[in-house]
C-alpha atoms as a PDB file:
ATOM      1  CA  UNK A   1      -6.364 -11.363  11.645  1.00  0.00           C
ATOM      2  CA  UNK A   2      -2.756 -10.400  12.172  1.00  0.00           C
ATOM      3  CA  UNK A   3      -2.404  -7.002  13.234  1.00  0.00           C
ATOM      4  CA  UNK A   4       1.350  -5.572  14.332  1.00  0.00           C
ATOM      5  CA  UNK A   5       1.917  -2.612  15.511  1.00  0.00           C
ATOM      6  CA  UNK A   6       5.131  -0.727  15.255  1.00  0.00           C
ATOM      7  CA  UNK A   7       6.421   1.821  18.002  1.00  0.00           C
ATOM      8  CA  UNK A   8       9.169   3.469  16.292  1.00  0.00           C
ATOM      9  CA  UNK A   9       7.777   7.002  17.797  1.00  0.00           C
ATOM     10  CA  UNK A  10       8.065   5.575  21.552  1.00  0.00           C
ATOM     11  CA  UNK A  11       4.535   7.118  22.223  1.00  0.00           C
ATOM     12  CA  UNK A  12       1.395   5.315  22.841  1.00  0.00           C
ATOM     13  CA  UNK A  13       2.419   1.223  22.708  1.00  0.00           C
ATOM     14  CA  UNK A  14      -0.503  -0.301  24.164  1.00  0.00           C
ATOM     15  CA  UNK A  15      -3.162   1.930  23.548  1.00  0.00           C
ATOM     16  CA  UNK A  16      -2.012   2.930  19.964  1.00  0.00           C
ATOM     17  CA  UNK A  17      -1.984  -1.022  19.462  1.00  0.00           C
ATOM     18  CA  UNK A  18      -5.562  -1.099  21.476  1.00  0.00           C
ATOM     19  CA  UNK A  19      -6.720   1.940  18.785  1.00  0.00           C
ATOM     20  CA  UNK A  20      -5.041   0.521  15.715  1.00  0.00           C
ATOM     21  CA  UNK A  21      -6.906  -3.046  16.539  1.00  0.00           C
ATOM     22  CA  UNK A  22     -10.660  -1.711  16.671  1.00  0.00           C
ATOM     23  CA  UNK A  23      -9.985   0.623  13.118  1.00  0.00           C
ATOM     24  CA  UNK A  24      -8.392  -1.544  11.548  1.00  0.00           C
ATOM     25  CA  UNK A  25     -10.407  -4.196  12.386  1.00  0.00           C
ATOM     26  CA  UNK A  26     -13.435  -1.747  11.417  1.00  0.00           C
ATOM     27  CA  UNK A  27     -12.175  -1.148   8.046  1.00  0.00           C
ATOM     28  CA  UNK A  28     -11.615  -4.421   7.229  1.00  0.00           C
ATOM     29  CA  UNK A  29     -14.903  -6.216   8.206  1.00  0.00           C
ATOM     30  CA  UNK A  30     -16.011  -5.312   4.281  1.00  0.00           C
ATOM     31  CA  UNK A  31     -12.887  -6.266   2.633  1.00  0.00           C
ATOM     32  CA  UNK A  32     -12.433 -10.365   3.304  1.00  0.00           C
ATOM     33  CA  UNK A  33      -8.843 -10.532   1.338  1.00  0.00           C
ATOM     34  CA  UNK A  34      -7.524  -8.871   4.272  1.00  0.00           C
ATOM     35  CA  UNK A  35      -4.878 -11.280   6.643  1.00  0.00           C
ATOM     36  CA  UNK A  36      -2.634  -8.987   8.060  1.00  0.00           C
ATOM     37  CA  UNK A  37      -1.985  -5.543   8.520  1.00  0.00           C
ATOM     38  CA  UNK A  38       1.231  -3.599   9.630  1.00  0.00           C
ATOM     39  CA  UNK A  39       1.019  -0.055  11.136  1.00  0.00           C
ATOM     40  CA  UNK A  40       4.212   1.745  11.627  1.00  0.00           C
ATOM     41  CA  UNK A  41       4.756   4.764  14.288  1.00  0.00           C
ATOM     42  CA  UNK A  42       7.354   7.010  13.981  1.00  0.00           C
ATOM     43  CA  UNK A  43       8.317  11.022  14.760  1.00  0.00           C
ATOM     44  CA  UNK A  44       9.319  13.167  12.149  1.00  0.00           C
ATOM     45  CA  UNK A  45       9.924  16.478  13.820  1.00  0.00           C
ATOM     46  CA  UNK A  46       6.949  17.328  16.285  1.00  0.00           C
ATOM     47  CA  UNK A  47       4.726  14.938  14.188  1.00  0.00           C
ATOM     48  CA  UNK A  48       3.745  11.412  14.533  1.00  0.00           C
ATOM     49  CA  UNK A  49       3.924   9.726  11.052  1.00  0.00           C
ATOM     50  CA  UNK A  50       1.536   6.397  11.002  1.00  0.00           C
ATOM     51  CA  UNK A  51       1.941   3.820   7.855  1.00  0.00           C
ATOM     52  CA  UNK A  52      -0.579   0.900   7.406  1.00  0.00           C
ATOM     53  CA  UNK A  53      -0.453  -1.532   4.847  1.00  0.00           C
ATOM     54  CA  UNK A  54      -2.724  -4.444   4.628  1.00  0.00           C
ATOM     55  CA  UNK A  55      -1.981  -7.347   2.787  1.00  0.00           C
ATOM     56  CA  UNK A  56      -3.863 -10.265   1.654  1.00  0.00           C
ATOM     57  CA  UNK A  57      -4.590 -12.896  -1.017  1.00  0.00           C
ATOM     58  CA  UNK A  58      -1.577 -11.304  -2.759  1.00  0.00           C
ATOM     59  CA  UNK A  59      -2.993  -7.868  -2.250  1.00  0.00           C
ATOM     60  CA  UNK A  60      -1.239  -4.872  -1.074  1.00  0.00           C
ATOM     61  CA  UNK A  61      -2.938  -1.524  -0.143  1.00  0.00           C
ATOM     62  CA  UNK A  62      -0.797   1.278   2.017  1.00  0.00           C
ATOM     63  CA  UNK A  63      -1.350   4.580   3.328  1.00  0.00           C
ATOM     64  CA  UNK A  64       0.252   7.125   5.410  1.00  0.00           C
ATOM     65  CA  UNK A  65      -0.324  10.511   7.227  1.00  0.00           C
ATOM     66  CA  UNK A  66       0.981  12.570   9.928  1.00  0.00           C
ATOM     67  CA  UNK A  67      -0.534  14.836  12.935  1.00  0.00           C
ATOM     68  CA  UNK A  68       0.138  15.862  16.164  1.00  0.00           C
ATOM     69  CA  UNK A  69      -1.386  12.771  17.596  1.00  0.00           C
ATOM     70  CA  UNK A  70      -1.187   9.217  16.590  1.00  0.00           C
ATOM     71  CA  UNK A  71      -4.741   8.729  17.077  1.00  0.00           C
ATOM     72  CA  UNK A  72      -5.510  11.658  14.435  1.00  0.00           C
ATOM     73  CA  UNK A  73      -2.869  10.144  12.007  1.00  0.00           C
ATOM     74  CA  UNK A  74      -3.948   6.960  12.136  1.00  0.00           C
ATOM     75  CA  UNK A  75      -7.731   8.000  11.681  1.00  0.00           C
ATOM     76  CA  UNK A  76      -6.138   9.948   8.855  1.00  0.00           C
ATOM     77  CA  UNK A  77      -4.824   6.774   7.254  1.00  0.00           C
ATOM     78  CA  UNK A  78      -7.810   4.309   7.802  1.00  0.00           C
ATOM     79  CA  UNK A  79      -9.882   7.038   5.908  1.00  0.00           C
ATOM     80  CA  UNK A  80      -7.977   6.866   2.628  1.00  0.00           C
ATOM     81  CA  UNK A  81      -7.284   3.013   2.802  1.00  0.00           C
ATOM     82  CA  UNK A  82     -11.253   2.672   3.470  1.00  0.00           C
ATOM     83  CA  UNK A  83     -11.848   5.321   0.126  1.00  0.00           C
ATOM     84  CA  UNK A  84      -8.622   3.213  -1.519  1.00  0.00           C
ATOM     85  CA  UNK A  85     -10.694  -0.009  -1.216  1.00  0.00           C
ATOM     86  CA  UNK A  86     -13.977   0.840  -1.849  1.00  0.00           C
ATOM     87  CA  UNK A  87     -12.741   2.472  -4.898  1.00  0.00           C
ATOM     88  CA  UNK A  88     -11.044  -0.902  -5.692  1.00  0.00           C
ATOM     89  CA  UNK A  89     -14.141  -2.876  -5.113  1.00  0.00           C
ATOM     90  CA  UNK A  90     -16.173  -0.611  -7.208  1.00  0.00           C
ATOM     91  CA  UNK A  91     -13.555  -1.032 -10.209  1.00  0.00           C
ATOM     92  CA  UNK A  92     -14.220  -4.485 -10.391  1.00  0.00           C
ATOM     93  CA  UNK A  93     -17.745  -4.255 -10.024  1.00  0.00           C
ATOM     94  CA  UNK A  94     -18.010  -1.578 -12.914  1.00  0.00           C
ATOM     95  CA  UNK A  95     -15.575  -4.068 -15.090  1.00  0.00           C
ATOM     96  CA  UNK A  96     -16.698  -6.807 -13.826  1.00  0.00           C
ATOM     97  CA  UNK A  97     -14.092  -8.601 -12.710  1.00  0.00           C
ATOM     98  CA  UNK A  98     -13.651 -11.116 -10.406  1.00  0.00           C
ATOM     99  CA  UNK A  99     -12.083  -9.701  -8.136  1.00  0.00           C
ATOM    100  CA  UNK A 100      -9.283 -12.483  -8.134  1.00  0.00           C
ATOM    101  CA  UNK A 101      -6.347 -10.753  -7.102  1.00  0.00           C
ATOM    102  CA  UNK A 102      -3.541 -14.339  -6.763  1.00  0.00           C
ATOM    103  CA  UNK A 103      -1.398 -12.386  -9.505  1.00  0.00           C
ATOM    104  CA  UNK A 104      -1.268  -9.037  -7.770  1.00  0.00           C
ATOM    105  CA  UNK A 105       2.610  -8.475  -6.645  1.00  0.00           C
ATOM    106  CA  UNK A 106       3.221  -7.505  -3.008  1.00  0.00           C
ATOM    107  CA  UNK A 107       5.169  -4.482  -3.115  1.00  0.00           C
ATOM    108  CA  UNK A 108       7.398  -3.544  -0.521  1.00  0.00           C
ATOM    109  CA  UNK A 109       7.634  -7.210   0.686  1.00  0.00           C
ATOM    110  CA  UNK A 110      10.917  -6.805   2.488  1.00  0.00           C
ATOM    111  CA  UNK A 111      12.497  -4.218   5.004  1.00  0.00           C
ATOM    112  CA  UNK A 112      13.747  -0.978   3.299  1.00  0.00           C
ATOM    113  CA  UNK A 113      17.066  -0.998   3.446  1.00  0.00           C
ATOM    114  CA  UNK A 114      19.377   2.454   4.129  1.00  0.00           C
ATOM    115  CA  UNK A 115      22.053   3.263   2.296  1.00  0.00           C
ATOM    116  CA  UNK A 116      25.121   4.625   3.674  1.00  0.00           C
ATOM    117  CA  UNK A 117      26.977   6.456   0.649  1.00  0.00           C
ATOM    118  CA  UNK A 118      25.634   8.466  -2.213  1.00  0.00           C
ATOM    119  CA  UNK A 119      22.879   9.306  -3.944  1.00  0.00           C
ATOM    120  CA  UNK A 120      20.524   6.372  -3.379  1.00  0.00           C
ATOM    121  CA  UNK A 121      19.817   7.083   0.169  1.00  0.00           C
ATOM    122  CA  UNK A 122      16.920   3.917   0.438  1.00  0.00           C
ATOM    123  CA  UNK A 123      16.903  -0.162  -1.326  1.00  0.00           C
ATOM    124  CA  UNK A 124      13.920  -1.549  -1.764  1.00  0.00           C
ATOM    125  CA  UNK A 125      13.113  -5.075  -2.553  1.00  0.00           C
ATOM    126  CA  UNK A 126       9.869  -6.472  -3.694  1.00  0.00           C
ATOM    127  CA  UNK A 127       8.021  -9.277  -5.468  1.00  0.00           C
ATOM    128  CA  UNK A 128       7.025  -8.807  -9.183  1.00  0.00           C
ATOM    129  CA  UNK A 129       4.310 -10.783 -10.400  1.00  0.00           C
ATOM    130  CA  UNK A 130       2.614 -11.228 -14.088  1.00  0.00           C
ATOM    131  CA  UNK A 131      -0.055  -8.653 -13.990  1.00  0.00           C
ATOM    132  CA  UNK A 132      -2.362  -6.917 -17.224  1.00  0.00           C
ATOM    133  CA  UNK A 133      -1.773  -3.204 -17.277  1.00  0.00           C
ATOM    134  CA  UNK A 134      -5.312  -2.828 -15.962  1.00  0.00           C
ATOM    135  CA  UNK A 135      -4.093  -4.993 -12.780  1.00  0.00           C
ATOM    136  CA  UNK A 136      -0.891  -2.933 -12.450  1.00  0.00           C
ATOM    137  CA  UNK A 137      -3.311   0.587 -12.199  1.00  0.00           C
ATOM    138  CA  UNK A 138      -5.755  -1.241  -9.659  1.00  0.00           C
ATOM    139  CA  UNK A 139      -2.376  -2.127  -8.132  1.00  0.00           C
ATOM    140  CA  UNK A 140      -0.733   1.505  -8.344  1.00  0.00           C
ATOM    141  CA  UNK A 141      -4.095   3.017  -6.976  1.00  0.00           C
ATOM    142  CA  UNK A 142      -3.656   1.018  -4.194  1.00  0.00           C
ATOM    143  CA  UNK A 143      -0.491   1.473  -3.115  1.00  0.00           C
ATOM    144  CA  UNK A 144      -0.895   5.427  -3.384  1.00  0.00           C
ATOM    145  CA  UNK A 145       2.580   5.511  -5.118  1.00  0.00           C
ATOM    146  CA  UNK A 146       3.092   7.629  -8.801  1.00  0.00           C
ATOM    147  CA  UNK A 147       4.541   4.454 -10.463  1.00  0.00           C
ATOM    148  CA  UNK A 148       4.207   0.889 -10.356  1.00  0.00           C
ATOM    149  CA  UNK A 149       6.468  -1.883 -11.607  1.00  0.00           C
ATOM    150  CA  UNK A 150       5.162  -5.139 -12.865  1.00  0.00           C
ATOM    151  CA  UNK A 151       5.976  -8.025 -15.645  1.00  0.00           C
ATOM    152  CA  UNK A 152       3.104  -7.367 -18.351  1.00  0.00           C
ATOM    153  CA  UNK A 153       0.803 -10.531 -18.614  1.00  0.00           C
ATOM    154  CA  UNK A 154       0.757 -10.089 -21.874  1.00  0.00           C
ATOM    155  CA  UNK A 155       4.196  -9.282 -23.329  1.00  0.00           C
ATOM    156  CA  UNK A 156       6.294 -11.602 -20.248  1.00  0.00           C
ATOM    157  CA  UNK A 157       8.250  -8.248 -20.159  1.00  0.00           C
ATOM    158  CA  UNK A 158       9.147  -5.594 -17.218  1.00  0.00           C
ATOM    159  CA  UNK A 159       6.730  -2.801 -17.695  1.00  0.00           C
ATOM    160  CA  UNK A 160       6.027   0.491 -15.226  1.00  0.00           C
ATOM    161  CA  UNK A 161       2.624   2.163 -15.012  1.00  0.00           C
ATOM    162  CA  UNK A 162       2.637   5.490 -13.972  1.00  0.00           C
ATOM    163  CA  UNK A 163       0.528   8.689 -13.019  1.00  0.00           C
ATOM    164  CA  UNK A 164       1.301  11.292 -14.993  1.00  0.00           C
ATOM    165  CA  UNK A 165       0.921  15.581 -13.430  1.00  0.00           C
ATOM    166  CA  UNK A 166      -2.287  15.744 -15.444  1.00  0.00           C
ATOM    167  CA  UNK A 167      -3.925  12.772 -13.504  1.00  0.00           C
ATOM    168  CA  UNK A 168      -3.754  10.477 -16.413  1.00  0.00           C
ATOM    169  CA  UNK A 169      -1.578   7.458 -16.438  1.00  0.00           C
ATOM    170  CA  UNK A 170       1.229   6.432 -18.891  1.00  0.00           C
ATOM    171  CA  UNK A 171       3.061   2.965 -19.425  1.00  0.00           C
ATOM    172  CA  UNK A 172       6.279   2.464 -20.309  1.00  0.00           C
ATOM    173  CA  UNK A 173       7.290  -0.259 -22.075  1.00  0.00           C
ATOM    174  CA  UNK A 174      10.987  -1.224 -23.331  1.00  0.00           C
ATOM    175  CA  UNK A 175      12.390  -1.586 -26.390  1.00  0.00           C
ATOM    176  CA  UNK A 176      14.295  -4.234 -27.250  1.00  0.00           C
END
Protein backbone atom coordinates (compact mmCIF):
# COMPACT_ATOMS: atom_id res chain seq x y z
CA UNK A 1 0.00 0.00 0.00
CA UNK A 2 1.02 3.45 -1.13
CA UNK A 3 1.13 5.78 1.58
CA UNK A 4 2.59 9.63 0.93
CA UNK A 5 2.98 11.86 3.23
CA UNK A 6 2.92 15.56 2.73
CA UNK A 7 5.05 18.12 4.89
CA UNK A 8 3.60 21.31 3.95
CA UNK A 9 3.70 22.34 7.90
CA UNK A 10 7.67 21.68 8.03
CA UNK A 11 7.07 19.80 11.41
CA UNK A 12 7.46 16.21 12.06
CA UNK A 13 8.72 14.54 8.39
CA UNK A 14 9.86 11.28 9.43
CA UNK A 15 8.06 10.52 12.37
CA UNK A 16 4.69 12.07 11.17
CA UNK A 17 5.35 9.70 8.04
CA UNK A 18 6.45 6.79 10.72
CA UNK A 19 2.82 7.73 12.66
CA UNK A 20 0.73 8.23 9.56
CA UNK A 21 2.09 4.58 8.25
CA UNK A 22 1.00 2.40 11.41
CA UNK A 23 -2.82 4.37 11.48
CA UNK A 24 -3.32 4.34 8.41
CA UNK A 25 -2.24 1.12 7.87
CA UNK A 26 -4.51 0.20 11.05
CA UNK A 27 -7.54 1.59 9.57
CA UNK A 28 -7.25 0.06 6.53
CA UNK A 29 -6.57 -3.65 7.40
CA UNK A 30 -10.73 -3.96 7.28
CA UNK A 31 -11.30 -2.04 4.22
CA UNK A 32 -9.42 -4.17 1.16
CA UNK A 33 -10.40 -1.40 -1.70
CA UNK A 34 -7.84 0.63 -0.15
CA UNK A 35 -4.36 1.26 -2.58
CA UNK A 36 -3.19 4.43 -1.62
CA UNK A 37 -3.58 7.03 0.74
CA UNK A 38 -2.38 10.76 0.77
CA UNK A 39 -2.03 12.73 4.06
CA UNK A 40 -1.37 16.36 3.78
CA UNK A 41 0.38 18.60 6.68
CA UNK A 42 0.04 22.03 6.77
CA UNK A 43 -0.15 25.22 9.50
CA UNK A 44 -2.97 27.33 9.59
CA UNK A 45 -2.21 29.81 12.31
CA UNK A 46 -0.81 27.94 15.50
CA UNK A 47 -2.59 24.74 14.22
CA UNK A 48 -1.49 21.82 12.28
CA UNK A 49 -4.22 20.97 9.67
CA UNK A 50 -3.86 17.05 8.52
CA UNK A 51 -5.98 15.83 5.25
CA UNK A 52 -6.13 12.06 4.33
CA UNK A 53 -7.80 10.70 1.53
CA UNK A 54 -7.69 7.13 0.57
CA UNK A 55 -8.42 5.98 -2.67
CA UNK A 56 -9.07 2.72 -4.19
CA UNK A 57 -10.98 0.56 -6.70
CA UNK A 58 -12.39 3.94 -7.84
CA UNK A 59 -13.20 4.89 -4.30
CA UNK A 60 -12.56 8.09 -2.64
CA UNK A 61 -13.02 8.76 1.14
CA UNK A 62 -11.32 12.15 2.80
CA UNK A 63 -11.15 13.70 6.04
CA UNK A 64 -9.57 16.51 7.78
CA UNK A 65 -8.96 18.09 11.27
CA UNK A 66 -6.73 20.36 13.04
CA UNK A 67 -4.90 20.50 16.66
CA UNK A 68 -2.03 21.64 18.21
CA UNK A 69 -0.16 18.54 17.28
CA UNK A 70 -0.05 16.55 14.17
CA UNK A 71 -0.25 13.43 15.98
CA UNK A 72 -3.72 14.61 17.64
CA UNK A 73 -4.96 15.81 14.15
CA UNK A 74 -4.18 13.02 12.44
CA UNK A 75 -5.75 10.64 15.18
CA UNK A 76 -8.58 13.11 14.71
CA UNK A 77 -8.88 12.24 11.04
CA UNK A 78 -8.34 8.37 11.08
CA UNK A 79 -11.34 8.39 13.60
CA UNK A 80 -13.93 9.82 11.22
CA UNK A 81 -12.52 8.04 8.02
CA UNK A 82 -12.68 4.67 10.25
CA UNK A 83 -16.69 5.82 11.35
CA UNK A 84 -16.91 7.12 7.37
CA UNK A 85 -16.17 3.52 6.25
CA UNK A 86 -17.74 1.43 8.51
CA UNK A 87 -20.77 3.42 7.93
CA UNK A 88 -20.18 2.73 4.17
CA UNK A 89 -19.77 -0.94 4.66
CA UNK A 90 -22.82 -1.17 6.74
CA UNK A 91 -24.91 0.68 3.87
CA UNK A 92 -24.25 -1.94 1.61
CA UNK A 93 -24.76 -4.61 3.90
CA UNK A 94 -28.28 -3.18 5.00
CA UNK A 95 -29.06 -2.73 0.99
CA UNK A 96 -27.35 -5.30 0.04
CA UNK A 97 -25.23 -4.32 -2.36
CA UNK A 98 -22.27 -5.50 -3.65
CA UNK A 99 -20.20 -3.42 -2.66
CA UNK A 100 -18.79 -2.87 -6.31
CA UNK A 101 -17.66 0.50 -6.30
CA UNK A 102 -15.70 0.56 -10.43
CA UNK A 103 -18.34 3.47 -11.17
CA UNK A 104 -17.64 5.59 -8.13
CA UNK A 105 -15.88 9.01 -9.49
CA UNK A 106 -12.63 10.06 -7.81
CA UNK A 107 -13.14 13.44 -6.69
CA UNK A 108 -10.49 15.76 -6.32
CA UNK A 109 -8.28 13.72 -8.74
CA UNK A 110 -5.98 16.57 -9.64
CA UNK A 111 -4.01 19.38 -7.70
CA UNK A 112 -6.24 22.34 -6.61
CA UNK A 113 -5.36 24.97 -8.45
CA UNK A 114 -5.18 28.90 -6.94
CA UNK A 115 -6.52 31.53 -8.50
CA UNK A 116 -4.94 34.78 -8.72
CA UNK A 117 -7.86 37.39 -9.49
CA UNK A 118 -11.40 37.56 -8.27
CA UNK A 119 -13.87 35.89 -6.72
CA UNK A 120 -13.04 32.23 -7.37
CA UNK A 121 -10.09 32.08 -5.17
CA UNK A 122 -9.58 27.85 -5.79
CA UNK A 123 -10.08 25.38 -9.45
CA UNK A 124 -10.76 22.17 -8.96
CA UNK A 125 -10.68 19.40 -11.41
CA UNK A 126 -12.07 15.98 -11.03
CA UNK A 127 -13.35 12.82 -12.71
CA UNK A 128 -17.17 12.33 -13.14
CA UNK A 129 -18.35 8.99 -13.52
CA UNK A 130 -22.04 7.39 -14.22
CA UNK A 131 -23.28 6.83 -10.77
CA UNK A 132 -27.30 6.06 -9.34
CA UNK A 133 -28.27 8.78 -6.93
CA UNK A 134 -27.93 6.19 -4.18
CA UNK A 135 -24.08 5.82 -5.33
CA UNK A 136 -23.64 9.62 -5.49
CA UNK A 137 -24.94 9.82 -1.42
CA UNK A 138 -22.60 6.75 -0.49
CA UNK A 139 -20.17 8.90 -2.50
CA UNK A 140 -21.03 12.41 -0.80
CA UNK A 141 -20.93 10.64 2.71
CA UNK A 142 -17.67 9.76 1.98
CA UNK A 143 -16.09 12.54 0.92
CA UNK A 144 -17.55 14.62 3.99
CA UNK A 145 -18.42 17.45 1.47
CA UNK A 146 -22.34 19.16 1.43
CA UNK A 147 -22.67 18.40 -2.34
CA UNK A 148 -21.63 15.97 -4.77
CA UNK A 149 -21.51 16.10 -8.55
CA UNK A 150 -22.06 13.10 -10.69
CA UNK A 151 -23.65 12.02 -14.29
CA UNK A 152 -27.00 10.15 -13.16
CA UNK A 153 -26.87 6.40 -14.31
CA UNK A 154 -30.04 6.65 -15.13
CA UNK A 155 -30.86 9.89 -16.99
CA UNK A 156 -26.87 10.13 -18.79
CA UNK A 157 -27.30 13.72 -17.37
CA UNK A 158 -25.10 16.02 -14.84
CA UNK A 159 -26.87 15.79 -11.57
CA UNK A 160 -25.66 17.21 -7.84
CA UNK A 161 -26.69 15.52 -4.60
CA UNK A 162 -26.66 17.54 -1.76
CA UNK A 163 -27.14 17.79 2.15
CA UNK A 164 -29.55 20.00 2.94
CA UNK A 165 -29.39 22.28 6.90
CA UNK A 166 -32.03 19.84 8.11
CA UNK A 167 -29.74 16.73 7.52
CA UNK A 168 -31.77 15.49 4.67
CA UNK A 169 -30.45 15.39 1.19
CA UNK A 170 -31.83 17.02 -2.04
CA UNK A 171 -30.94 16.38 -5.84
CA UNK A 172 -30.90 18.64 -8.34
CA UNK A 173 -31.55 17.81 -11.57
CA UNK A 174 -31.63 20.17 -14.83
CA UNK A 175 -34.07 21.09 -16.99
CA UNK A 176 -33.70 21.00 -20.34
Amino acid sequence: MNIQVIDRAGKGGAALKEYADLKINRVIQHFQNVTAATVTSTVQGQQTRIEVQLKGDGLLVRGEDQANEAHEALDRVVDKLERRLNKHMDRHRRFGRTGDQNATPRKGAGEPQEASDGPIVRRKRFEIKPLSPDEALDQLELVGHDFFVFTNSETEEVNIIYRRKNGQYGLLEPEV
